[in-house]
Protein backbone atom coordinates (compact mmCIF):
# COMPACT_ATOMS: atom_id res chain seq x y z
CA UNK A 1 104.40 94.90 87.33
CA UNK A 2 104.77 92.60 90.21
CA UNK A 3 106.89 94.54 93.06
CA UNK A 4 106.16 91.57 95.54
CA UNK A 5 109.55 90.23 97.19
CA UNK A 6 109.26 86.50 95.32
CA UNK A 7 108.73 88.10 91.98
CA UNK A 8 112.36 90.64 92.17
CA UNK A 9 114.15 88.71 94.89
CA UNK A 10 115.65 85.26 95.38
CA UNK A 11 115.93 85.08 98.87
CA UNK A 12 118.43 82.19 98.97
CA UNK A 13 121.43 84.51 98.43
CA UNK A 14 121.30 86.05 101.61
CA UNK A 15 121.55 86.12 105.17
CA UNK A 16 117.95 88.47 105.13
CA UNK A 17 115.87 85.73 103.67
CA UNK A 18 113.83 84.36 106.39
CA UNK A 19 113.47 88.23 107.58
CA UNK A 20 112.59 89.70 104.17
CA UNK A 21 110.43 86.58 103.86
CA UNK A 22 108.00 88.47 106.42
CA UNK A 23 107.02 91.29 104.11
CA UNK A 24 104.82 91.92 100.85
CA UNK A 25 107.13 94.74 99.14
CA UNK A 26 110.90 94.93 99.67
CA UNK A 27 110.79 98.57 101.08
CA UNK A 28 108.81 97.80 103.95
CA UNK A 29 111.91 95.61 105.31
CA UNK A 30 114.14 99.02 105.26
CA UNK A 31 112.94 100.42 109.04
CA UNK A 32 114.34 97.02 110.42
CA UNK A 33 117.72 96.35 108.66
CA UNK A 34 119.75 97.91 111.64
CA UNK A 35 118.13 95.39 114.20
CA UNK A 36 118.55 92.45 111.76
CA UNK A 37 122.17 92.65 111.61
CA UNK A 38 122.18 92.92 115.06
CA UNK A 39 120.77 89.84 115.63
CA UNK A 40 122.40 88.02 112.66
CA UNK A 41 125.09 89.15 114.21
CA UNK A 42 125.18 87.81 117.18
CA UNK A 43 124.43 84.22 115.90
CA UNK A 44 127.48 84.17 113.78
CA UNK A 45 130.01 81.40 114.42
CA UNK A 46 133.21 82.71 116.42
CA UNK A 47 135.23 80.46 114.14
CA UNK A 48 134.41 81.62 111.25
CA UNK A 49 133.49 85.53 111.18
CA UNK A 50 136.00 88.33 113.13
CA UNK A 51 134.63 90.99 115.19
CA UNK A 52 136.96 93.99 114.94
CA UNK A 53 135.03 96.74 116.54
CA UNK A 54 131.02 96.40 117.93
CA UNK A 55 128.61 95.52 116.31
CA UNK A 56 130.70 94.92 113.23
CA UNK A 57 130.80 91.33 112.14
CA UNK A 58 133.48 90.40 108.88
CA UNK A 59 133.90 87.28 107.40
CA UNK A 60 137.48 85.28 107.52
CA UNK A 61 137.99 85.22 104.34
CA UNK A 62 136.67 89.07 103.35
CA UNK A 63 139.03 90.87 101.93
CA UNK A 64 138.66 94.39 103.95
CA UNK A 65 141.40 97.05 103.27
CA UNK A 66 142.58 99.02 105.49
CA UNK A 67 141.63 102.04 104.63
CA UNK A 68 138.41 101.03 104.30
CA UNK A 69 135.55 102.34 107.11
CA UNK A 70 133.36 100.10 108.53
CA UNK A 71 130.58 101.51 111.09
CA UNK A 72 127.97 99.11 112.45
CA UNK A 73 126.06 96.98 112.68
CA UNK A 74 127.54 95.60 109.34
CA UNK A 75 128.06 92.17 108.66
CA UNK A 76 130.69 91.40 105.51
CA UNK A 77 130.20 88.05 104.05
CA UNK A 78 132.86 85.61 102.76
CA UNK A 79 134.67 86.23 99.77
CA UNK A 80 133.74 89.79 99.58
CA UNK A 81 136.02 92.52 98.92
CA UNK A 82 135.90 96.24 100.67
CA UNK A 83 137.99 98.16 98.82
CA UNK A 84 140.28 100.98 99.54
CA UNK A 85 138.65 104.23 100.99
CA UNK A 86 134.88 102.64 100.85
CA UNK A 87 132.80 103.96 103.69
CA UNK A 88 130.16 101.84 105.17
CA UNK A 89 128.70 103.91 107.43
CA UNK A 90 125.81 101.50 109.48
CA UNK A 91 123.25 99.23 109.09
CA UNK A 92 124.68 97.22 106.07
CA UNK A 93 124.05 93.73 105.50
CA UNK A 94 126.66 92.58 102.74
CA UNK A 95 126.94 89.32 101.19
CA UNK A 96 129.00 87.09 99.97
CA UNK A 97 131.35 87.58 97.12
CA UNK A 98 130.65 90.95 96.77
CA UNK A 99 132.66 93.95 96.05
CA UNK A 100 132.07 97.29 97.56
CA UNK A 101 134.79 99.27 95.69
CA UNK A 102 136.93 102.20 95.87
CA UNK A 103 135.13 105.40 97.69
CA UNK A 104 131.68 103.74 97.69
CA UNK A 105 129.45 104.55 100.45
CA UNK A 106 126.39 102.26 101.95
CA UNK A 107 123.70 102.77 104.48
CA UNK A 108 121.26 101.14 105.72
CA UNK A 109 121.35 98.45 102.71
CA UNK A 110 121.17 95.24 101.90
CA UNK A 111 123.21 93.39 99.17
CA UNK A 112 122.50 89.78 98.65
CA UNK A 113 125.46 87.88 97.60
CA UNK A 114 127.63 88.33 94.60
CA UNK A 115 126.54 91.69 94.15
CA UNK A 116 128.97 94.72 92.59
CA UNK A 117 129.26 98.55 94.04
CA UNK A 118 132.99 98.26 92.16
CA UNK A 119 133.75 102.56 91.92
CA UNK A 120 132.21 105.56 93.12
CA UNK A 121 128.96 104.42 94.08
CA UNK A 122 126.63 105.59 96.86
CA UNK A 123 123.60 103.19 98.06
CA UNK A 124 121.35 104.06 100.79
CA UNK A 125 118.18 102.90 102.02
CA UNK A 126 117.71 100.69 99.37
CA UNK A 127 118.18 96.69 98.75
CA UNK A 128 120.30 95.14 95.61
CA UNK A 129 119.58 91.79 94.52
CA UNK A 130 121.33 88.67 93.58
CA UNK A 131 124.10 89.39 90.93
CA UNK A 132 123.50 92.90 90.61
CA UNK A 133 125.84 95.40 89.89
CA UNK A 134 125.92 99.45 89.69
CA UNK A 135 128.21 100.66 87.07
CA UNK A 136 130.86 103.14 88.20
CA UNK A 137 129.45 106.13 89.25
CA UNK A 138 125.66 105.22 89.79
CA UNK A 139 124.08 105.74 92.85
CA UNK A 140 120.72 105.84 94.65
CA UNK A 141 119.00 109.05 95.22
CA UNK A 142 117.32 108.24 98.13
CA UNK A 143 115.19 111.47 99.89
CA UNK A 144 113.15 113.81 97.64
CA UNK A 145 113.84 117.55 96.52
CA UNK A 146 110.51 118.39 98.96
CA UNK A 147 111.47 116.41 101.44
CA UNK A 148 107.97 114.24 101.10
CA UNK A 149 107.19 110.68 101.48
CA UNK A 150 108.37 108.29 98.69
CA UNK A 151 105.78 106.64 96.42
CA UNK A 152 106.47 104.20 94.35
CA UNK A 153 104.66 104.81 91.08
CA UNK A 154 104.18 102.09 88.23
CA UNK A 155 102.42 103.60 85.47
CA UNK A 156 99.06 104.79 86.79
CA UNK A 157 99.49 102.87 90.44
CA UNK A 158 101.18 104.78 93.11
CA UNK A 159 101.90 103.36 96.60
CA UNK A 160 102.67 105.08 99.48
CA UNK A 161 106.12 103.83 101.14
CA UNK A 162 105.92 106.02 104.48
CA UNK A 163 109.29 106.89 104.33
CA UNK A 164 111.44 109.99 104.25
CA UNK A 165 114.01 107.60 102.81
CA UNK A 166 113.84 104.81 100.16
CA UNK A 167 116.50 104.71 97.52
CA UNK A 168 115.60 101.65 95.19
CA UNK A 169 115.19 97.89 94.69
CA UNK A 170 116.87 96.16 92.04
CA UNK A 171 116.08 92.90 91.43
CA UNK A 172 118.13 89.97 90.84
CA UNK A 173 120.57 90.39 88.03
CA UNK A 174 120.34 94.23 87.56
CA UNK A 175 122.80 96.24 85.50
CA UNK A 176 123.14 99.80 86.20
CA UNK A 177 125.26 101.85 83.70
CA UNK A 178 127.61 104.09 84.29
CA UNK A 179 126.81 107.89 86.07
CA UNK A 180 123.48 106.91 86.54
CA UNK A 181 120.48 108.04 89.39
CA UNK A 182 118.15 105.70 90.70
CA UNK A 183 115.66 108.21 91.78
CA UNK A 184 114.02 107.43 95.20
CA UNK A 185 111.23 104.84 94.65
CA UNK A 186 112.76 103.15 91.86
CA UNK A 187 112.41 99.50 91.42
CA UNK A 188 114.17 97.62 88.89
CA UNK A 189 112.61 94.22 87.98
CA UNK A 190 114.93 90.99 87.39
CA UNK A 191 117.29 91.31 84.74
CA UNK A 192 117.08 94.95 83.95
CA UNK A 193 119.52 96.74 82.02
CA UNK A 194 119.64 100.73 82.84
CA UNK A 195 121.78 102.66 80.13
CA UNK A 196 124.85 104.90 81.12
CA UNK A 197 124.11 108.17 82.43
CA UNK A 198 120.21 107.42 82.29
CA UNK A 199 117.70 109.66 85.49
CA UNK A 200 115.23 106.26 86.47
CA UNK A 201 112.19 107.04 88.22
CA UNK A 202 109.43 104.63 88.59
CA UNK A 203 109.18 100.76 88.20
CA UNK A 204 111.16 98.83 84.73
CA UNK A 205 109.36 95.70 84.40
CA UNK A 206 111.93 92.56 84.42
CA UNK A 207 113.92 91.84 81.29
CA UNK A 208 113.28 95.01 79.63
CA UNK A 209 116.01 97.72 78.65
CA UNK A 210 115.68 101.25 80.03
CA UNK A 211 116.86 103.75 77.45
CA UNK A 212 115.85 106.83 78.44
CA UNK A 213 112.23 108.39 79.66
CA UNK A 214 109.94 107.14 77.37
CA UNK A 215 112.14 104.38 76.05
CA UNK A 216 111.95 101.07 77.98
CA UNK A 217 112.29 98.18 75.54
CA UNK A 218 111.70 94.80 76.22
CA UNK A 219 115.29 92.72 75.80
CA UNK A 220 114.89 90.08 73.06
C-alpha cells in the first residue's frame, strides 16, 4: 500500500497543505501541528476570523456553542460547527464545514475540510482527511498498552514512527462505523469503509471494506 501523503491526502482541503506538502508519510507532520497553527494563525485576516481567547483563531461564520471548550492554538474554519460540550483541548487545526459534535474531544489533529466527529468521538494525534467521518462512538487509540514507539505495519513492512503518540490517518473519504478503535498506527486508505464496532490495526488499502481481522474486502 502506498502510505505517501499524495496517495491518502488531497491537500487542497486544507489550511496544512503547503506544510504537509513537506513530508513523505502523514505522521511525520504530527510533532509540528502546534507551531503550524500558530503561524496560520497569525496570518489570518482580522475581518474575517474572531480571536476569542490566545492563540485561538474561529471563523465568522463557525458555529461554536457555548458550552463548547476551545484550548489553543486551534483554528475553526468557516462553516464548521462545535457542538455542545465538545472539548478541543490544543493544537487542532479544523476545517471548513466540519462538525465536531456533542462531547467529542481533539488533540493535536488535523481535519481537512468537510470532515465529521458528529457524537462521542475522541481523536488525538492523528490526521482525518477530506470528507471523512467517524461514526458515533469511534475514536483513535493513540499510545500503546507498553508504552513503546508506534510502527506502522502493512502486511510484512513495518516502519518505525518515533512516536509515543500516533493515533491514525484516514484518508480522504473514510467511513468509520459506529463504537469503533483505530488502534495507534492505523492508516486507512481513500475511501475505506470500517464496520461498526470493528478493533483496526494496521494499514486497509483504499476502496476496500474492513470487516473484521482477517476480512478486508475490496468494495465493488
Amino acid at each position: 500500500m502506498d502510505l505517501t501523503i499524495p496517495a491518502l491526502l488531497d491537500l487542497s482541503h486544507t489550511l496544512a497543505g503547503e506544510y504537509l506538502g513537506g513530508f513523505t508519510y502523514p505522521w511525520e507532520a504530527l510533532a509540528g501541528i502546534g507551531e503550524l497553527i500558530l503561524t496560520l494563525g497569525a496570518a489570518l485576516p482580522a475581518e474575517e476570523y474572531d480571536h476569542p481567547a490566545p492563540d485561538v483563531w474561529v471563523h465568522r461564520t463557525a458555529k461554536v456553542a457555548p458550552t463548547a471548550y476551545l484550548g489553543g492554538p486551534c483554528i475553526i474554519g468557516a462553516g464548521t460547527e462545535v457542538r455542545h460540550c465538545a472539548f478541543i483541548r490544543g493544537s487542532a487545526l479544523v476545517g471548513e464545514e466540519c462538525v465536531v459534535g456533542n462531547s467529542v474531544e481533539l488533540k493535536n489533529v488535523i481535519l481537512f475540510d468537510k470532515v465529521q466527529t458528529p457524537h462521542y468521538n475522541y481523536v488525538g494525534d492523528s490526521i482525518l482527511g477530506w470528507r471523512s467521518h467517524m461514526g458515533a462512538g469511534s475514536i483513535t487509540s493513540n499510545v500503546k498498552s507498553d508504552k513503546s514507539l508506534v510502527v506502522v505495519k502493512d502486511g510484512e513492512t513495518q516502519i518505525p514512527t518515533g512516536r509515543k503518540k500516533f493515533g491514525a490517518i484516514l484518508g480522504d473519504g473514510v467511513e468509520v462505523g459506529c463504537n469503533s478503535v483505530l488502534n495507534p498506527g492505523t492508516v486507512l486508505g481513500r475511501g475505506v469503509s470500517v464496520y461498526p464496532t470493528s478493533s483496526v490495526r494496521g494499514c486497509v488499502p483504499p476502496g476496500h471494506i474492513y470487516k473484521r481481522v482477517g476480512e478486508i474486502t475490496e468494495r465493488t
